[in-house]
PDB file of N, CA and C in Angstrom:
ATOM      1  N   UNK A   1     -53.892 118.365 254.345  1.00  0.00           N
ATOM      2  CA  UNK A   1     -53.954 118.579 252.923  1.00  0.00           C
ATOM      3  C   UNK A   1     -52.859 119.509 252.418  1.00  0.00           C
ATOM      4  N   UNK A   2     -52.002 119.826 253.251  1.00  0.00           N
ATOM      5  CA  UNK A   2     -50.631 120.846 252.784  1.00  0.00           C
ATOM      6  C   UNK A   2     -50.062 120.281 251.654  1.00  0.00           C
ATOM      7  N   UNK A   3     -49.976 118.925 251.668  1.00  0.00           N
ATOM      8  CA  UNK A   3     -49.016 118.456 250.856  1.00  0.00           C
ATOM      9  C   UNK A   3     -49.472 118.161 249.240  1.00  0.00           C
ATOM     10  N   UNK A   4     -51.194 117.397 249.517  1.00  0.00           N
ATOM     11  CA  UNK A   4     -52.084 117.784 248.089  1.00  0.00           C
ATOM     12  C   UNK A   4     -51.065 118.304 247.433  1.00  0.00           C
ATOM     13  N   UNK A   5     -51.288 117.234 245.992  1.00  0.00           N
ATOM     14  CA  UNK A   5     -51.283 115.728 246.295  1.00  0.00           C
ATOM     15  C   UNK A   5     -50.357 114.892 246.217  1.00  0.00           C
ATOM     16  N   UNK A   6     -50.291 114.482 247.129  1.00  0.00           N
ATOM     17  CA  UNK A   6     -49.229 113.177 247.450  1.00  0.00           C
ATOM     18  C   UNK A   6     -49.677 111.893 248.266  1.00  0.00           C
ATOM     19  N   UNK A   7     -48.965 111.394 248.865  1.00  0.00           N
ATOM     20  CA  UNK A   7     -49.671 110.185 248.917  1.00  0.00           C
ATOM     21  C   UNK A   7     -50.384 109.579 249.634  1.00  0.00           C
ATOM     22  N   UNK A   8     -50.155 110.542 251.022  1.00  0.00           N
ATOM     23  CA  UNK A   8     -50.970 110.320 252.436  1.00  0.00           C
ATOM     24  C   UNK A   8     -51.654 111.739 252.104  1.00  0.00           C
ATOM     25  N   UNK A   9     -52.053 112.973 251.715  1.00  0.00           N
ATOM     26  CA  UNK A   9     -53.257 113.422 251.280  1.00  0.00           C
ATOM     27  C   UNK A   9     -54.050 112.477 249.973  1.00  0.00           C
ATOM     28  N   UNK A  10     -54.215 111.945 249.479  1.00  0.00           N
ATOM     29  CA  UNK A  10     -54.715 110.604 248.472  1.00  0.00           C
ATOM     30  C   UNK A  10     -55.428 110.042 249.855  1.00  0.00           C
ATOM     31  N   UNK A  11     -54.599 109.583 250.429  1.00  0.00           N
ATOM     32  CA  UNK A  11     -55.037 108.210 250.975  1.00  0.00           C
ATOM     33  C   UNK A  11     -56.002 108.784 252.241  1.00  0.00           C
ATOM     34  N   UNK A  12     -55.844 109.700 252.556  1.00  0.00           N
ATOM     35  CA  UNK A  12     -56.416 110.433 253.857  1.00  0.00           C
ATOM     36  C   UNK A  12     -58.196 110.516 252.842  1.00  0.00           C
ATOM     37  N   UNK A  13     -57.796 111.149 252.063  1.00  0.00           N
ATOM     38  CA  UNK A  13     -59.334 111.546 251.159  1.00  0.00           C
ATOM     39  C   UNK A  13     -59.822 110.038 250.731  1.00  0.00           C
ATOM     40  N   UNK A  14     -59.390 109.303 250.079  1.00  0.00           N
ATOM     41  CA  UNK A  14     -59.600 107.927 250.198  1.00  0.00           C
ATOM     42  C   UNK A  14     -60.572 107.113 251.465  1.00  0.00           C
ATOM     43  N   UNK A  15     -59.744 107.302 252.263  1.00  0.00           N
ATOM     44  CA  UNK A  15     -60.409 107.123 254.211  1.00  0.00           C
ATOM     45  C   UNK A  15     -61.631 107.604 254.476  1.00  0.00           C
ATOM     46  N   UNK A  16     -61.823 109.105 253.803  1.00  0.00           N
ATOM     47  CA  UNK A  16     -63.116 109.607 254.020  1.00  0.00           C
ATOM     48  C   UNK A  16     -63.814 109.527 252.758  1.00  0.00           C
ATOM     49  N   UNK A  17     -64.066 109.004 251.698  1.00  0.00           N
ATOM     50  CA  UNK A  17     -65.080 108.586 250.930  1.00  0.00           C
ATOM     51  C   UNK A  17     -65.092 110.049 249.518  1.00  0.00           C
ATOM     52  N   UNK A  18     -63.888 110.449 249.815  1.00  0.00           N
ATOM     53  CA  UNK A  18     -64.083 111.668 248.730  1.00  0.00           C
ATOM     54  C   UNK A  18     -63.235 111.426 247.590  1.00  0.00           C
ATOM     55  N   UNK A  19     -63.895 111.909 246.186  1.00  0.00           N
ATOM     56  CA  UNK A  19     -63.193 111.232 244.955  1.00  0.00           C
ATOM     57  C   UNK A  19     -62.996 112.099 244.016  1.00  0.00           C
ATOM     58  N   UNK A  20     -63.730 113.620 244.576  1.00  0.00           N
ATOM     59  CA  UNK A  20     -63.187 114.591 243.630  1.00  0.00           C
ATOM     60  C   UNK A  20     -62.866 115.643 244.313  1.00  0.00           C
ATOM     61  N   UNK A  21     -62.019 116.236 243.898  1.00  0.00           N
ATOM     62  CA  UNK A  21     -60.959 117.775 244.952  1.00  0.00           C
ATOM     63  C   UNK A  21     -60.883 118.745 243.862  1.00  0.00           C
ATOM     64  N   UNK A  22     -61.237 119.922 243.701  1.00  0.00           N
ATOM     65  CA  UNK A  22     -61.165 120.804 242.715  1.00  0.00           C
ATOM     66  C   UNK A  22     -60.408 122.177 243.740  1.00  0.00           C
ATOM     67  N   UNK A  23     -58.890 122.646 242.960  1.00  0.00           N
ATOM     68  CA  UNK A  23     -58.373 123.105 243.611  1.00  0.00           C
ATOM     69  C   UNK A  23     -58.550 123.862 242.707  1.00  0.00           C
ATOM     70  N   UNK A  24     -58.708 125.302 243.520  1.00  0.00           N
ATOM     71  CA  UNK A  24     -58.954 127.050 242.596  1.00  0.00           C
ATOM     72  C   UNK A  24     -57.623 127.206 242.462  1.00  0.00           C
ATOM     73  N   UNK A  25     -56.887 127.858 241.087  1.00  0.00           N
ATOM     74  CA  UNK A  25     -55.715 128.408 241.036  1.00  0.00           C
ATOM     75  C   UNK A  25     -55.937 129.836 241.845  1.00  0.00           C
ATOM     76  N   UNK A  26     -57.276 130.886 241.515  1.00  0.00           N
ATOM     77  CA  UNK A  26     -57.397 131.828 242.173  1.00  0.00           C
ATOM     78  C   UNK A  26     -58.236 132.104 243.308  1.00  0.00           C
ATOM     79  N   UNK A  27     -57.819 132.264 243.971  1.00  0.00           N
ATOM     80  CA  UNK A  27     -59.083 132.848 245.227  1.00  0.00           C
ATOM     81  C   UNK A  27     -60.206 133.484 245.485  1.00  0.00           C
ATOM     82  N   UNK A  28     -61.128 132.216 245.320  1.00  0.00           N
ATOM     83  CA  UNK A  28     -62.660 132.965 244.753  1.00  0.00           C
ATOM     84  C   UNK A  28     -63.027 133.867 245.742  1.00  0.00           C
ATOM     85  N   UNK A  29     -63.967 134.640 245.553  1.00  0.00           N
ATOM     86  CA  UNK A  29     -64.266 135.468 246.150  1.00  0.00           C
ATOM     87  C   UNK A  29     -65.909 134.982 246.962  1.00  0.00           C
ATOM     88  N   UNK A  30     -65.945 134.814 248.318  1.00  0.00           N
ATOM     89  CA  UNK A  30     -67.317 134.082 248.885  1.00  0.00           C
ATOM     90  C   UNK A  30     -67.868 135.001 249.592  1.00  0.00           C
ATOM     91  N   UNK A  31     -69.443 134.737 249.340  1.00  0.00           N
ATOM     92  CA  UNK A  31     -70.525 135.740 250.073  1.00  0.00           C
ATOM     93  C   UNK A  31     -70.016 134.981 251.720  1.00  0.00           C
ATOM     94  N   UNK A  32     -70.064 136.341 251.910  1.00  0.00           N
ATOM     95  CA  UNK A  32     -69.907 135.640 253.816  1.00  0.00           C
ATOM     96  C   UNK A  32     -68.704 135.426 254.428  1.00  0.00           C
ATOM     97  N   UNK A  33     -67.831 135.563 253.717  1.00  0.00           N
ATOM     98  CA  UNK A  33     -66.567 135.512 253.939  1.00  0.00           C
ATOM     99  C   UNK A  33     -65.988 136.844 254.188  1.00  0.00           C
ATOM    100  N   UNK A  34     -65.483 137.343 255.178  1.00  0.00           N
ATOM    101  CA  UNK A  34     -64.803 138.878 255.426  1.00  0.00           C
ATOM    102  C   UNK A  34     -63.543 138.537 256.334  1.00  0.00           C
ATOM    103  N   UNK A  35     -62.515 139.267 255.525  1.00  0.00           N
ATOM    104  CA  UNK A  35     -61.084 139.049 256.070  1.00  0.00           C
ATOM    105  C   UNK A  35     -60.682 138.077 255.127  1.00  0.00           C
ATOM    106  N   UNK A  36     -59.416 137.634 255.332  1.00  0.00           N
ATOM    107  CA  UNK A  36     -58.667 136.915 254.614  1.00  0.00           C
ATOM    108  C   UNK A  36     -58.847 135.094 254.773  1.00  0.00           C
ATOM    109  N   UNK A  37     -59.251 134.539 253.642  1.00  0.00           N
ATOM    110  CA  UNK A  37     -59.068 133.081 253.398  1.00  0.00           C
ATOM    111  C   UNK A  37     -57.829 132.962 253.148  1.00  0.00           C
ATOM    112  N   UNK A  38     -57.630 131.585 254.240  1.00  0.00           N
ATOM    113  CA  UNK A  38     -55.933 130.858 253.396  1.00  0.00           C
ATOM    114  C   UNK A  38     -56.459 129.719 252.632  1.00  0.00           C
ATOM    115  N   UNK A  39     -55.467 129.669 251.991  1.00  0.00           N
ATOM    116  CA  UNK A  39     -55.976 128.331 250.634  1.00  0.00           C
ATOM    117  C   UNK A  39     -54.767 127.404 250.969  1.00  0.00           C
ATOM    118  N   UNK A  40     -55.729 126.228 250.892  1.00  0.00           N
ATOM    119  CA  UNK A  40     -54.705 124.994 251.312  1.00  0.00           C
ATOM    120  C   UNK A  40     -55.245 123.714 250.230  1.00  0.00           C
ATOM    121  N   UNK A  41     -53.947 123.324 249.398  1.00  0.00           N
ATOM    122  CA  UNK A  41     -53.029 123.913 250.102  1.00  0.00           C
ATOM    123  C   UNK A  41     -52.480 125.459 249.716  1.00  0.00           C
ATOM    124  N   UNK A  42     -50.852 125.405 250.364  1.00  0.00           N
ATOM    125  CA  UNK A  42     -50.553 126.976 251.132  1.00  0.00           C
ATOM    126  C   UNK A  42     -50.084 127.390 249.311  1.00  0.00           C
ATOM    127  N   UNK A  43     -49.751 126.522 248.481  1.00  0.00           N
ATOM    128  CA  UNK A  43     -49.059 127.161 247.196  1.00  0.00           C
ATOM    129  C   UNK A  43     -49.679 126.434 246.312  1.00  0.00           C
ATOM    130  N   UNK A  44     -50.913 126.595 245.636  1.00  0.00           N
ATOM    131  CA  UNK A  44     -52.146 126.100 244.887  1.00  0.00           C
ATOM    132  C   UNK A  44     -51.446 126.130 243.617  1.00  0.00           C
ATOM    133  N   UNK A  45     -50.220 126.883 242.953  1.00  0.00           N
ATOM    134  CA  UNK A  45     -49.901 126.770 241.463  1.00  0.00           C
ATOM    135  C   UNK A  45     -49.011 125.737 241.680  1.00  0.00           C
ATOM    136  N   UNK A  46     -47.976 125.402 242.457  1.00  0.00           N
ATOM    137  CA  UNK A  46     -46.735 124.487 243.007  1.00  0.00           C
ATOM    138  C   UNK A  46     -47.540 123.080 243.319  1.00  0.00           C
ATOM    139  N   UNK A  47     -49.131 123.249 244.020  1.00  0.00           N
ATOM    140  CA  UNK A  47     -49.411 121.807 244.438  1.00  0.00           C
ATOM    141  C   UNK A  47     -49.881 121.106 242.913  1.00  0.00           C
ATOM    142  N   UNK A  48     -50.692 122.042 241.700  1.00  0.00           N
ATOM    143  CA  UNK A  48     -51.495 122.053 240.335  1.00  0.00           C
ATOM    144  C   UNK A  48     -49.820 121.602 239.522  1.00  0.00           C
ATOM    145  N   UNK A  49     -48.796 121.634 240.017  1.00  0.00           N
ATOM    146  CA  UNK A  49     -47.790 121.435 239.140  1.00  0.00           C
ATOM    147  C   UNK A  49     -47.406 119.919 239.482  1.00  0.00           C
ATOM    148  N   UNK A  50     -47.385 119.388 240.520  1.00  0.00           N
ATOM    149  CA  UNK A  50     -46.970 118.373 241.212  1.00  0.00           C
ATOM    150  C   UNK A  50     -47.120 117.062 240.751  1.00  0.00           C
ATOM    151  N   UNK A  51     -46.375 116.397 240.534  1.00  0.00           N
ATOM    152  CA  UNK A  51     -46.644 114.789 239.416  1.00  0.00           C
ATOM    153  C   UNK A  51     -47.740 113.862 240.149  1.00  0.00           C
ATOM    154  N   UNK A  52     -48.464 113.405 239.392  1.00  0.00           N
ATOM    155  CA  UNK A  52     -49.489 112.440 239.877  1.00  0.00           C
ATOM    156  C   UNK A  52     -49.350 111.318 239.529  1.00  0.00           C
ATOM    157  N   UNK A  53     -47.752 110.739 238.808  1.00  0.00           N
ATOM    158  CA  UNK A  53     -47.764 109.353 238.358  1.00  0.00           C
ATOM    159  C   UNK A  53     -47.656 108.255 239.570  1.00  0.00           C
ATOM    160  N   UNK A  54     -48.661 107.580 240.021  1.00  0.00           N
ATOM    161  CA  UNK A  54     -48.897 106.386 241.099  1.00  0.00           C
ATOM    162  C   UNK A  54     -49.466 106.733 242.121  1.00  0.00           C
ATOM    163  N   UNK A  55     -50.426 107.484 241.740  1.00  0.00           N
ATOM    164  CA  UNK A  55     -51.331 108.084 242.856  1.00  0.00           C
ATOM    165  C   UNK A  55     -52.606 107.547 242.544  1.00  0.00           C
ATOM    166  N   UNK A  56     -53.050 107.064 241.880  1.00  0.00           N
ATOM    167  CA  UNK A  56     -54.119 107.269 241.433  1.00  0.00           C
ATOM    168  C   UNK A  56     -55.028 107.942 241.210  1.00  0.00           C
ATOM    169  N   UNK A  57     -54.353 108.925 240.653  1.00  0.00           N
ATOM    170  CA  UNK A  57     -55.282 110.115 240.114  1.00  0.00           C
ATOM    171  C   UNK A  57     -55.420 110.769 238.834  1.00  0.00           C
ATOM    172  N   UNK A  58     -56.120 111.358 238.625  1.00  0.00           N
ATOM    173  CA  UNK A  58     -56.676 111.900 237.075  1.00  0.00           C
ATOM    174  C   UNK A  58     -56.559 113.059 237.399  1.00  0.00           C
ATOM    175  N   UNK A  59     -55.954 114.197 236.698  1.00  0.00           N
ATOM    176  CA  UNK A  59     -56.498 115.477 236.739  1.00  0.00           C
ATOM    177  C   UNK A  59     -56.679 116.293 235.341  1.00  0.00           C
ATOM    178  N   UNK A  60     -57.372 117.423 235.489  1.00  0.00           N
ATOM    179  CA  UNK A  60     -57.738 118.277 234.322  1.00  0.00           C
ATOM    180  C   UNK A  60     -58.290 119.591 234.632  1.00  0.00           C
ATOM    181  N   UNK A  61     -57.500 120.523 233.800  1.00  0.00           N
ATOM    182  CA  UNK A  61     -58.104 121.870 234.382  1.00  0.00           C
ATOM    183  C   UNK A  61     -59.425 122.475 233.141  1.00  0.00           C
ATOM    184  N   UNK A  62     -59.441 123.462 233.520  1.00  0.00           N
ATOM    185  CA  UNK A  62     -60.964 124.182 233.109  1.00  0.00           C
ATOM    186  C   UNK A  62     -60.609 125.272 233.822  1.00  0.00           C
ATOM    187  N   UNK A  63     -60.409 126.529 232.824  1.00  0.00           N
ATOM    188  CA  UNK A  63     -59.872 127.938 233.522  1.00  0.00           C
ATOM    189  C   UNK A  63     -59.380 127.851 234.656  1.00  0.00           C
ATOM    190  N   UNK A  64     -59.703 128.422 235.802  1.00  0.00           N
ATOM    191  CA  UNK A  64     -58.745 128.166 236.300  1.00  0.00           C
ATOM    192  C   UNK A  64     -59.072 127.495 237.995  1.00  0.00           C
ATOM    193  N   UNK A  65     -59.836 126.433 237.559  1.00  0.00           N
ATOM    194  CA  UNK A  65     -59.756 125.245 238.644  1.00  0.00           C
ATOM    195  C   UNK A  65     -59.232 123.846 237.930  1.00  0.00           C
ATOM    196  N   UNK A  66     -58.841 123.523 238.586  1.00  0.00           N
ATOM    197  CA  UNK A  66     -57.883 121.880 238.154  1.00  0.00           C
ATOM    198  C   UNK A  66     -58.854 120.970 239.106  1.00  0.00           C
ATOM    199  N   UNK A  67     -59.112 119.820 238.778  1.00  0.00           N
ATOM    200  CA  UNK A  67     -60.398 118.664 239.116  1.00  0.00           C
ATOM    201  C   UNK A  67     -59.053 117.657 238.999  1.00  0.00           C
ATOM    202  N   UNK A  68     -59.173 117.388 240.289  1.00  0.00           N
ATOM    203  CA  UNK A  68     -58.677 115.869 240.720  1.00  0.00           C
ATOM    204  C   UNK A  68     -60.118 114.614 241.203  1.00  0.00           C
ATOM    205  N   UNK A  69     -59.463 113.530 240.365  1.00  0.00           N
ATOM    206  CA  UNK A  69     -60.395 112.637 240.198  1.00  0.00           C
ATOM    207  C   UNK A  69     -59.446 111.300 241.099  1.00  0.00           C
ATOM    208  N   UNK A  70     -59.998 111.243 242.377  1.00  0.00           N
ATOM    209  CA  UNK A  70     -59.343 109.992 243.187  1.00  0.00           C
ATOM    210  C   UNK A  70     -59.786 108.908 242.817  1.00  0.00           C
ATOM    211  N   UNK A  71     -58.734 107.760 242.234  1.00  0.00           N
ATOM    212  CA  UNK A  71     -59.046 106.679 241.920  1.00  0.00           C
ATOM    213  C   UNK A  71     -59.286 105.926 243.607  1.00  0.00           C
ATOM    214  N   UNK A  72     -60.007 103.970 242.999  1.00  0.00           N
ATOM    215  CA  UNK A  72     -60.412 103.553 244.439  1.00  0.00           C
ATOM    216  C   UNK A  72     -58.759 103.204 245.535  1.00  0.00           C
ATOM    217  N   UNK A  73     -57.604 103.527 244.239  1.00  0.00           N
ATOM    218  CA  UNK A  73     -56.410 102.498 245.159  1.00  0.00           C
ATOM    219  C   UNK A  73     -56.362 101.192 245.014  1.00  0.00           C
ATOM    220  N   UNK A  74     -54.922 101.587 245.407  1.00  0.00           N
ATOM    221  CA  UNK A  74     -54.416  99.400 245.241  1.00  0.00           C
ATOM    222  C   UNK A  74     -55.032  98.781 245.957  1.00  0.00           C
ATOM    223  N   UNK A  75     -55.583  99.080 247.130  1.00  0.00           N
ATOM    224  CA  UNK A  75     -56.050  97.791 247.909  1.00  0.00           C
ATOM    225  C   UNK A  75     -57.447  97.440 247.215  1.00  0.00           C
ATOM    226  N   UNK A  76     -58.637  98.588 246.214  1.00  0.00           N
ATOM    227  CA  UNK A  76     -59.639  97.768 245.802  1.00  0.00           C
ATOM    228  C   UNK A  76     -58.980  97.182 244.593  1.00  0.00           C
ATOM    229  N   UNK A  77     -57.964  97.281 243.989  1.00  0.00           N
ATOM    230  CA  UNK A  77     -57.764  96.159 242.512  1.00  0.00           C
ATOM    231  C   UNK A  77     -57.360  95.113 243.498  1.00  0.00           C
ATOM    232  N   UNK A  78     -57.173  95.081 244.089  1.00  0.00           N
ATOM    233  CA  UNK A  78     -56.703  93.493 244.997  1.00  0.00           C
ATOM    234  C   UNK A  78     -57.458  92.870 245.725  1.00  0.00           C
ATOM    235  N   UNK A  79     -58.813  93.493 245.938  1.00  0.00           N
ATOM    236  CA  UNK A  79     -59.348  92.615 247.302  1.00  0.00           C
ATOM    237  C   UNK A  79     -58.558  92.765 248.580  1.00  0.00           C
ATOM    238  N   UNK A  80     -59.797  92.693 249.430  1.00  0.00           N
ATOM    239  CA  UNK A  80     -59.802  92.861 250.871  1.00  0.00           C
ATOM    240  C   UNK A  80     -60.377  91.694 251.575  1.00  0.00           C
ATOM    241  N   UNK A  81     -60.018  90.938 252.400  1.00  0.00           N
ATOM    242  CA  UNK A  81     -60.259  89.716 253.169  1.00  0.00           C
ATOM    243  C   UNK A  81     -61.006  90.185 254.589  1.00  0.00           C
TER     244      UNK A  81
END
């Protein structure tokens, strides 16, 4: 997911049945968590900047998490044999 989003992170999440990714601009703070979280990906404002034209994806922020919405992909507008 370093690369999130591009086109083999799409398609990787695709593979496993997941259709929404909500990436934190800031680093929430979690019960249970002690020491340092890395956030991946590694540059969360650079990946939130990144073009999504032919990905099939939707995005939209809300303070400050951005909601990616994975479309199904070219292969379901086409059929599968």
């Amino acid at each position: 997911m370093s690369g999130f989003p591009d086109r083999a992170s799409i398609e990787k999440l695709r593979y496993y049945g997941i259709r929404t990714v909500v990436l934190h601009l800031r680093m929430p703070s979690l019960p249970g968590i002690h020491g340092y979280a890395l956030p991946e990906p590694p540059d969360v404002n650079a990946a939130a900047a990144k073009p999504i034209a032919g990905l099939g994806v939707t995005r939209r922020q809300a303070g400050s998490i951005v909601i990616y919405a994975i479309g199904p992909g070219p292969a379901a507008l086409h059929g599968t044999n």
